[in-house]
C-alpha atoms as a PDB file:
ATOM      1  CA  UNK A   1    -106.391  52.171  49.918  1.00  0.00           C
ATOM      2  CA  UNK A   2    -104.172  50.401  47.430  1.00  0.00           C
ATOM      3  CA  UNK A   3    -105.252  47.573  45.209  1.00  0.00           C
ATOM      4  CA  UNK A   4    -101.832  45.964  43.580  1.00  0.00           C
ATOM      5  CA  UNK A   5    -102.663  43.100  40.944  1.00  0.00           C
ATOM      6  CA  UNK A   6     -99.998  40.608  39.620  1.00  0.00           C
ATOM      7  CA  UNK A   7    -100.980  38.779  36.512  1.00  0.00           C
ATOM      8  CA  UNK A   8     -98.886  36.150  35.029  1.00  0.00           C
ATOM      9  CA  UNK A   9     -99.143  33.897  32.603  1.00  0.00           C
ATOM     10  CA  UNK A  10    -101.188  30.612  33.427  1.00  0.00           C
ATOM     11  CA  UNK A  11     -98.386  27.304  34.682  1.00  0.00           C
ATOM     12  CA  UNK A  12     -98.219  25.882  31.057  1.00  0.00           C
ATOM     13  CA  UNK A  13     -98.688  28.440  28.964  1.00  0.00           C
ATOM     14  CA  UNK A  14     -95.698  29.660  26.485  1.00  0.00           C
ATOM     15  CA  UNK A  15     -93.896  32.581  27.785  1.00  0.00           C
ATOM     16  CA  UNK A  16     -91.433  34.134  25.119  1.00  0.00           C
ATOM     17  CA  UNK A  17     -90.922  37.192  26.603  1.00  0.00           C
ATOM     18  CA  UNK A  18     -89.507  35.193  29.601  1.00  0.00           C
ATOM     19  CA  UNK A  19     -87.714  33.013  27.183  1.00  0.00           C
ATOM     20  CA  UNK A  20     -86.460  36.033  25.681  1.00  0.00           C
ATOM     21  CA  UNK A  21     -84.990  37.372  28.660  1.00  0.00           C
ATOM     22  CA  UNK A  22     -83.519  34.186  30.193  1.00  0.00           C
ATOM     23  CA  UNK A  23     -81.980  33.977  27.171  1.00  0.00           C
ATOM     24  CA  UNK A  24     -80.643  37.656  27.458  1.00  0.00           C
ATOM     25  CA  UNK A  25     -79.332  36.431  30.980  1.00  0.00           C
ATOM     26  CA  UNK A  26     -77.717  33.483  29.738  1.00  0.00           C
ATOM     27  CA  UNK A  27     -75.949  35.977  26.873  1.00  0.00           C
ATOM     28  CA  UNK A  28     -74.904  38.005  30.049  1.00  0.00           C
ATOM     29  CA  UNK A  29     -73.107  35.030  32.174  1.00  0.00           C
ATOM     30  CA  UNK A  30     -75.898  34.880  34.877  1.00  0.00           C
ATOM     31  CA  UNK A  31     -76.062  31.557  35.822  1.00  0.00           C
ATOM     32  CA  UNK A  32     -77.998  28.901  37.908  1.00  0.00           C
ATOM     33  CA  UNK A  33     -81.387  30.696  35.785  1.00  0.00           C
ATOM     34  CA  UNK A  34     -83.446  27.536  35.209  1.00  0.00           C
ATOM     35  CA  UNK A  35     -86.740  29.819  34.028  1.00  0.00           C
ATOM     36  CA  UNK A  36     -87.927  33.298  33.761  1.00  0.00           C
ATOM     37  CA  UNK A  37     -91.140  34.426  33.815  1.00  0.00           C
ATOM     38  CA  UNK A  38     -93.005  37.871  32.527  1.00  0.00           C
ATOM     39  CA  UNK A  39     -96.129  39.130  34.144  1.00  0.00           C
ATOM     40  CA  UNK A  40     -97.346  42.552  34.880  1.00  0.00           C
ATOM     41  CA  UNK A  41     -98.461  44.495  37.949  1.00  0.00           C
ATOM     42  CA  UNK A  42    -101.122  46.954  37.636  1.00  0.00           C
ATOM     43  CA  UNK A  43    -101.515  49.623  41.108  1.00  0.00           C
ATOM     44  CA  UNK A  44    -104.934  51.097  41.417  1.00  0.00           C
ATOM     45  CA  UNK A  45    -105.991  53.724  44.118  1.00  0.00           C
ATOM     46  CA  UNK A  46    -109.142  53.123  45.724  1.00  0.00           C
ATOM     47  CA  UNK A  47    -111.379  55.658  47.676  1.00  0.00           C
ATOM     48  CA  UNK A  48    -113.328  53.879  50.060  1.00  0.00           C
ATOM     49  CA  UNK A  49    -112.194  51.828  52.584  1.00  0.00           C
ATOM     50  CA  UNK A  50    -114.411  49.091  52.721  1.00  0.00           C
ATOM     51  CA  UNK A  51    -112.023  45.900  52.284  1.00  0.00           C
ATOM     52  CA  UNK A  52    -114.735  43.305  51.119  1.00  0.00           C
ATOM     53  CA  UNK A  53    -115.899  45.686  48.650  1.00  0.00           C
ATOM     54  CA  UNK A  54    -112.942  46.656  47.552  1.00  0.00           C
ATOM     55  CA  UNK A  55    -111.864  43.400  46.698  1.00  0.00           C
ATOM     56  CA  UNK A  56    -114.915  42.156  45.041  1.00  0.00           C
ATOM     57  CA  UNK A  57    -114.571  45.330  43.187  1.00  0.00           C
ATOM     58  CA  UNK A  58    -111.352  44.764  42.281  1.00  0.00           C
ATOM     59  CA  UNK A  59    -111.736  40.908  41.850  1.00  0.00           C
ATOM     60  CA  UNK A  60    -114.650  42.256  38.739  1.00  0.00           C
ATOM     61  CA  UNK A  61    -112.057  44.801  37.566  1.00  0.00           C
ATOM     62  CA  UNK A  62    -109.762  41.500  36.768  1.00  0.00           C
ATOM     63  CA  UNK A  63    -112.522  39.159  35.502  1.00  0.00           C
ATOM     64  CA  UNK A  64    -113.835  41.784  33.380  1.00  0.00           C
ATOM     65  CA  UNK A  65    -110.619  43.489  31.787  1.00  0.00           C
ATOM     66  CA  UNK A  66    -107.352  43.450  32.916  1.00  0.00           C
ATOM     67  CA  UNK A  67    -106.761  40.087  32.742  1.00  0.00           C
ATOM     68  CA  UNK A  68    -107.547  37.039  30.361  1.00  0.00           C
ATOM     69  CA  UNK A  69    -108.564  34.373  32.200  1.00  0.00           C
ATOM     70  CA  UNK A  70    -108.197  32.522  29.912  1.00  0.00           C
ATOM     71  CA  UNK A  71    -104.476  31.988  29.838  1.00  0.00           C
ATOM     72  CA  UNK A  72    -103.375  34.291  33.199  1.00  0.00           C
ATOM     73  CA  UNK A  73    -103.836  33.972  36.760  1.00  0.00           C
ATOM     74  CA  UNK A  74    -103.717  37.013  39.192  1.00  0.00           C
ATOM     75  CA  UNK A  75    -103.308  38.110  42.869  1.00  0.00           C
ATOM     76  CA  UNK A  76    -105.268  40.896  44.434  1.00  0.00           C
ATOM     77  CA  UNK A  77    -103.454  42.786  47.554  1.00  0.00           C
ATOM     78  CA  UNK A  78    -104.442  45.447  49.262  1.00  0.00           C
ATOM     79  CA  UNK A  79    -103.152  48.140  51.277  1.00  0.00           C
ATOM     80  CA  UNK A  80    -103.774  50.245  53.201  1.00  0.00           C
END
């Protein structure tokens, strides 16, 4: 089983990487970009196959390290 996280930043909080990059876009001629926004996506291979488990499992791996709650938000998906 596959856990896929996406954190991104909290609604609110300052993104200048996204900045950076609409910015970049705007540089390029893309238009009709009102925002961009930067996050991450972190893929984790799980061995058992338990799904509640897993996702409390995962759920701790999130509260605990790989994201700051503080100022992100994530989503936990898994797959089979």
């Amino acid at each position: 089983m596959k856990a896929i996280i996406n954190i991104s930043l909290k609604a609110g909080v300052l993104d200048s990487q996204g900045k950076a990059v609409h910015h970049a876009l705007d540089s390029l001629h893309f238009n009709g970009i009102e925002d961009v926004r930067v996050g991450k996506q972190i893929v984790i291979k799980i061995t058992h196959n338990d799904e509640v488990k897993a996702k409390e499992e995962v759920t701790q791996m999130c509260e605990d390290l790989l994201a700051n709650t503080v100022i992100e938000d994530y989503e936990i998906e898994l797959v089979k």
